[in-house]
C-alpha atoms as a PDB file:
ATOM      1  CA  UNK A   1       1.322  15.278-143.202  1.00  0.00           C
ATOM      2  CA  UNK A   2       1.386  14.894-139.584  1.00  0.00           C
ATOM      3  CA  UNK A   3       2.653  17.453-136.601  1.00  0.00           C
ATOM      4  CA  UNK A   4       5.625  15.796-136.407  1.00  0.00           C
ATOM      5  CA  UNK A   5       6.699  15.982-139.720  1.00  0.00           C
ATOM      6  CA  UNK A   6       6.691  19.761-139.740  1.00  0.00           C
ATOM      7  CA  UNK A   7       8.283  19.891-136.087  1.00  0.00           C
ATOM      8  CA  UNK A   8      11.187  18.043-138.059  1.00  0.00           C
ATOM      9  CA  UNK A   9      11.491  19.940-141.379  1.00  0.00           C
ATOM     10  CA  UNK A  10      11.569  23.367-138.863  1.00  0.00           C
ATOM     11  CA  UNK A  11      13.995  21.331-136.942  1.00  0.00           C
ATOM     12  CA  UNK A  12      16.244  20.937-139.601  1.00  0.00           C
ATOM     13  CA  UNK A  13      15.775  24.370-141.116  1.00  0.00           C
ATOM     14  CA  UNK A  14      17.083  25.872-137.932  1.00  0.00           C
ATOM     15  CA  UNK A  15      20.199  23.582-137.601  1.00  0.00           C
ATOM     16  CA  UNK A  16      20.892  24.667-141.344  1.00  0.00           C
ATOM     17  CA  UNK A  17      21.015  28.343-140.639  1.00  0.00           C
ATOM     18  CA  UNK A  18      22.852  27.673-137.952  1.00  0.00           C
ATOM     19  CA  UNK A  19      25.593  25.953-139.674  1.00  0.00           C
ATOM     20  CA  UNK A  20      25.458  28.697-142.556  1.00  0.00           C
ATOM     21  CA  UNK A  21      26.137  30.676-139.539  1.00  0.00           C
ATOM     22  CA  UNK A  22      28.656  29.467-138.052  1.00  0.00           C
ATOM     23  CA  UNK A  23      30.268  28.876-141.251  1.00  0.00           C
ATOM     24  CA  UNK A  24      30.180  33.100-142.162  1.00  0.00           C
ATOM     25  CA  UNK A  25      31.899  33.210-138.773  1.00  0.00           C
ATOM     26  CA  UNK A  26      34.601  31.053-139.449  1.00  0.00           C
ATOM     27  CA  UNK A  27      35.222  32.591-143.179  1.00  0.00           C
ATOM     28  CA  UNK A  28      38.516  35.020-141.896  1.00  0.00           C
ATOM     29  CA  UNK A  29      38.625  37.914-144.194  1.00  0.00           C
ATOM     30  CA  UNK A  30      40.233  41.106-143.902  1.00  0.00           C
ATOM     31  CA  UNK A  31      43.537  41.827-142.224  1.00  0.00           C
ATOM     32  CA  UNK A  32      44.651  40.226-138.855  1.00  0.00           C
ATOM     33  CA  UNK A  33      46.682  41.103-135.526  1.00  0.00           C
ATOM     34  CA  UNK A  34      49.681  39.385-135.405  1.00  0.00           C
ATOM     35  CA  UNK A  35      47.721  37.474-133.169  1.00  0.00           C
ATOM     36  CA  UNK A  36      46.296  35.380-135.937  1.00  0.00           C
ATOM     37  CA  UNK A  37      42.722  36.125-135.778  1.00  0.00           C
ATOM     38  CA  UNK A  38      41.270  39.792-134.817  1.00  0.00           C
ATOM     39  CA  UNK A  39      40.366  40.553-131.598  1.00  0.00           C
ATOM     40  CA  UNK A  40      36.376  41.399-132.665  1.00  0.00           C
ATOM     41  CA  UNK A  41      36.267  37.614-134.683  1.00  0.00           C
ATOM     42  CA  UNK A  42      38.087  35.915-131.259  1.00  0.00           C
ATOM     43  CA  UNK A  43      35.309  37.513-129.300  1.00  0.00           C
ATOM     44  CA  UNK A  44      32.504  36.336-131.658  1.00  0.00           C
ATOM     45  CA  UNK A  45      34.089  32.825-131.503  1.00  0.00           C
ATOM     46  CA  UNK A  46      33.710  32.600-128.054  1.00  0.00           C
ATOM     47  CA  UNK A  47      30.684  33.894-127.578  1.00  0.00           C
ATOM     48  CA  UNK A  48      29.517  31.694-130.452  1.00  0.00           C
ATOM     49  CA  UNK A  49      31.089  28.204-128.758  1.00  0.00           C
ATOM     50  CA  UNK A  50      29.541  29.293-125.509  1.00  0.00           C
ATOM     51  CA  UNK A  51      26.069  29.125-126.820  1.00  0.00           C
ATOM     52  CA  UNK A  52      26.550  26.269-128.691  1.00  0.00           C
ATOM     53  CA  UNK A  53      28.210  23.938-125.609  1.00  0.00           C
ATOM     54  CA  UNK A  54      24.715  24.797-123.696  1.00  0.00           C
ATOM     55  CA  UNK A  55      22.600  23.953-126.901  1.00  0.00           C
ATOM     56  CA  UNK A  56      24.975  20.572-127.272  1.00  0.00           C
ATOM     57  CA  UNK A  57      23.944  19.647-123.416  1.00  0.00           C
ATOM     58  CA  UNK A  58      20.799  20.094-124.459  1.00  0.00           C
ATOM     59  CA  UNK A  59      20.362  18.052-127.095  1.00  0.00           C
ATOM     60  CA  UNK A  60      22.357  15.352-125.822  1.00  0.00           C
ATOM     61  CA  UNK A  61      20.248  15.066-122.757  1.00  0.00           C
ATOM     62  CA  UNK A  62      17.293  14.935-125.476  1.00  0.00           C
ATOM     63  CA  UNK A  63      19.332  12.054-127.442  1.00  0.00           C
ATOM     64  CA  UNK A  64      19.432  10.095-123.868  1.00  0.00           C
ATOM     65  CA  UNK A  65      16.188  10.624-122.718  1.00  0.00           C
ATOM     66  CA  UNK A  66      14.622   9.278-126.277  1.00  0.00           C
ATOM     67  CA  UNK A  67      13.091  12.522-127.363  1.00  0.00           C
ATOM     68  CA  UNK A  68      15.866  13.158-130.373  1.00  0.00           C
ATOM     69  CA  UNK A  69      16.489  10.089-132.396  1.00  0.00           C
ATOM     70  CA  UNK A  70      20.009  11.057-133.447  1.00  0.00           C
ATOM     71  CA  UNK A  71      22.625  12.559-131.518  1.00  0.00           C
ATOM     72  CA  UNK A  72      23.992  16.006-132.339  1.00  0.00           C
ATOM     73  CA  UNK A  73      26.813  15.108-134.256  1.00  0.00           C
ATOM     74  CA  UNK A  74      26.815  17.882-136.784  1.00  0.00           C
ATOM     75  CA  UNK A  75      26.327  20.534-133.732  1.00  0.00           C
ATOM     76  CA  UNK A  76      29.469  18.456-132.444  1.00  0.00           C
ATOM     77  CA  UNK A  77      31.471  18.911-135.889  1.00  0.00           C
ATOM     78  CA  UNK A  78      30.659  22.619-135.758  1.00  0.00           C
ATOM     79  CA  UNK A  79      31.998  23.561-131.964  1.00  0.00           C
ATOM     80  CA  UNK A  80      34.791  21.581-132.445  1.00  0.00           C
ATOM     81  CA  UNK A  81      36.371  23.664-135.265  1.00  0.00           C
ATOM     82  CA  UNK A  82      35.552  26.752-133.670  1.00  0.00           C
ATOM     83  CA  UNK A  83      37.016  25.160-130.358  1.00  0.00           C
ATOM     84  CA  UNK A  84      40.634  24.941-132.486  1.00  0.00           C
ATOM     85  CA  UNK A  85      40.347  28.012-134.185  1.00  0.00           C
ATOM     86  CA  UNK A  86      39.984  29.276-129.933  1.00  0.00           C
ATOM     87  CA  UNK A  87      42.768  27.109-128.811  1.00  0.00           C
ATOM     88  CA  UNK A  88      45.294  28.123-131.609  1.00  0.00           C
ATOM     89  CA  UNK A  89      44.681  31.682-131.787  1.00  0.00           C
ATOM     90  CA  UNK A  90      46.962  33.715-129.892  1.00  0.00           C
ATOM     91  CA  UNK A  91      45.243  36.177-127.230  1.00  0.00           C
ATOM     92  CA  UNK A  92      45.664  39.502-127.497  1.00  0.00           C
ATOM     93  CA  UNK A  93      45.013  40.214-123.368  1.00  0.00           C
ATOM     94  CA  UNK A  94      45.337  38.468-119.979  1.00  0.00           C
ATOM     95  CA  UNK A  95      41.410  38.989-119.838  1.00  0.00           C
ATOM     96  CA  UNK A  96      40.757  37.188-123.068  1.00  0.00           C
ATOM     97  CA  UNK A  97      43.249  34.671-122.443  1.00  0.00           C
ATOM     98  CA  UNK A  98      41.622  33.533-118.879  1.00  0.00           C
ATOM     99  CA  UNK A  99      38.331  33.436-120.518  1.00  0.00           C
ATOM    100  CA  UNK A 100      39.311  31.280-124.088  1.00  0.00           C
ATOM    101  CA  UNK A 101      40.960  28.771-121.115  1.00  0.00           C
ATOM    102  CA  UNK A 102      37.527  28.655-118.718  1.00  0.00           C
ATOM    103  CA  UNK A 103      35.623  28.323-122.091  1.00  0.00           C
ATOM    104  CA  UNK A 104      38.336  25.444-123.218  1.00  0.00           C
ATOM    105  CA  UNK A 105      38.108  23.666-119.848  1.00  0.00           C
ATOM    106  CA  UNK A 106      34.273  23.917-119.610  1.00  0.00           C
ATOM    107  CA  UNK A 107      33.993  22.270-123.192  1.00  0.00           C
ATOM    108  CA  UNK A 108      36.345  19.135-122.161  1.00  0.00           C
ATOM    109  CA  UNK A 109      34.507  18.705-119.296  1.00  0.00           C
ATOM    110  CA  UNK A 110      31.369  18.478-121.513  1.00  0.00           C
ATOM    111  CA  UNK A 111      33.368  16.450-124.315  1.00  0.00           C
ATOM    112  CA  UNK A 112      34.065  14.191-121.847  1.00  0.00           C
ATOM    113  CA  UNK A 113      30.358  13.508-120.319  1.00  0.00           C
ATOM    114  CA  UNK A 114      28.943  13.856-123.920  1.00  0.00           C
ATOM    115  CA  UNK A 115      31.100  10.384-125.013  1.00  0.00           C
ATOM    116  CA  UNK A 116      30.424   8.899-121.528  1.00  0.00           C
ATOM    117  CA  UNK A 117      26.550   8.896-122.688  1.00  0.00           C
ATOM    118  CA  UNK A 118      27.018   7.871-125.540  1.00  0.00           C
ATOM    119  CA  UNK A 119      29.353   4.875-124.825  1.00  0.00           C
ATOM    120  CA  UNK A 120      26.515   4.449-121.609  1.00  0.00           C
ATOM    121  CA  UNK A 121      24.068   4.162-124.522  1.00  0.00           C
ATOM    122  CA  UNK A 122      25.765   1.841-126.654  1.00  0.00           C
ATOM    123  CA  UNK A 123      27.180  -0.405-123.601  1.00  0.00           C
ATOM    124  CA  UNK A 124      23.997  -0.458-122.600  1.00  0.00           C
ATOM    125  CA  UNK A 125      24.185   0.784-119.165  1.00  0.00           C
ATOM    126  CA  UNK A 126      22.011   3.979-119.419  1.00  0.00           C
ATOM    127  CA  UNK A 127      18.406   2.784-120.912  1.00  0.00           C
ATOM    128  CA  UNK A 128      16.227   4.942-122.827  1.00  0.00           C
ATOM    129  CA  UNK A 129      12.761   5.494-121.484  1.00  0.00           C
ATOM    130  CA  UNK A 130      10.479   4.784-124.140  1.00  0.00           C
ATOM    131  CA  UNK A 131       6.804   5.058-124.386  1.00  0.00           C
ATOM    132  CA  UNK A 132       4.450   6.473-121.397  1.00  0.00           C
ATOM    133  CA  UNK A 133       5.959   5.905-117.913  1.00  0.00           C
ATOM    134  CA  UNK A 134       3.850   3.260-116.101  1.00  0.00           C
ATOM    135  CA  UNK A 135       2.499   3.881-112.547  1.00  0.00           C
ATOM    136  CA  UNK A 136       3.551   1.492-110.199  1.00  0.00           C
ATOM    137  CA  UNK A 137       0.341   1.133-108.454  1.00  0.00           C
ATOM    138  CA  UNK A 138      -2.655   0.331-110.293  1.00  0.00           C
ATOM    139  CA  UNK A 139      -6.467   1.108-109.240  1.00  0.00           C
ATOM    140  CA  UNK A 140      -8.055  -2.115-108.243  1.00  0.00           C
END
């Protein structure tokens, strides 16, 4: 078994309990505001969607730069249901309300650059480096 192998399995062991995660998060038990969602859940949302658009940038930059061999589309999946269950919930202040739209805006922004590298990618126009970078001057 090499290194890499178990740098993978722990990999995807960590993306699992994330997505078990995120999906105890989205379960919406109990009684709501007639807001929709509670207040405390909204918050954890957020909160939740602002980790994961930094952990998305992340990994696509890894995707691009060749050191992830798959992009993040499951990550992907997963903040864009919790970005709907932001958008659609009513907000129960002005406070929470200015921060669900700079959280909103900042994830379209990223949406946006996210399917700009990976149409670069595909198109061709953004190139992978792969392998050892080569020094442009050699020792004669």
């Amino acid at each position: 078994m090499a290194i890499g192998d178990d740098w993978k399995r722990k990999r995807e062991r960590e993306i699992e309990e994330e997505e078990e995660d995120v999906a105890k998060k989205l379960k919406i038990s109990g009684e709501t505001s007639p807001f929709g969602v509670p207040s405390e859940k909204l918050v954890a949302f957020v909160d939740r969607a602002d980790t994961l658009i930094d952990q998305l940038n992340n990994s696509y930059r890894m995707y691009v730069t060749g050191a992830e061999k798959l992009p993040p589309t499951e990550r992907r999946k997963i903040l864009d249901q919790i970005m709907v269950t932001v958008i659609y919930t009513g907000k129960p202040t002005q406070a929470m309300l200015f921060r669900c739209n700079s959280l909103v805006s900042r994830y379209n922004v990223h949406k946006e650059r996210w399917d700009r590298m990976i149409q670069g990618l595909e198109s061709g126009k953004i190139k992978r480096i792969t392998g050892p970078k080569k020094n442009a001057f050699r020792a004669a």
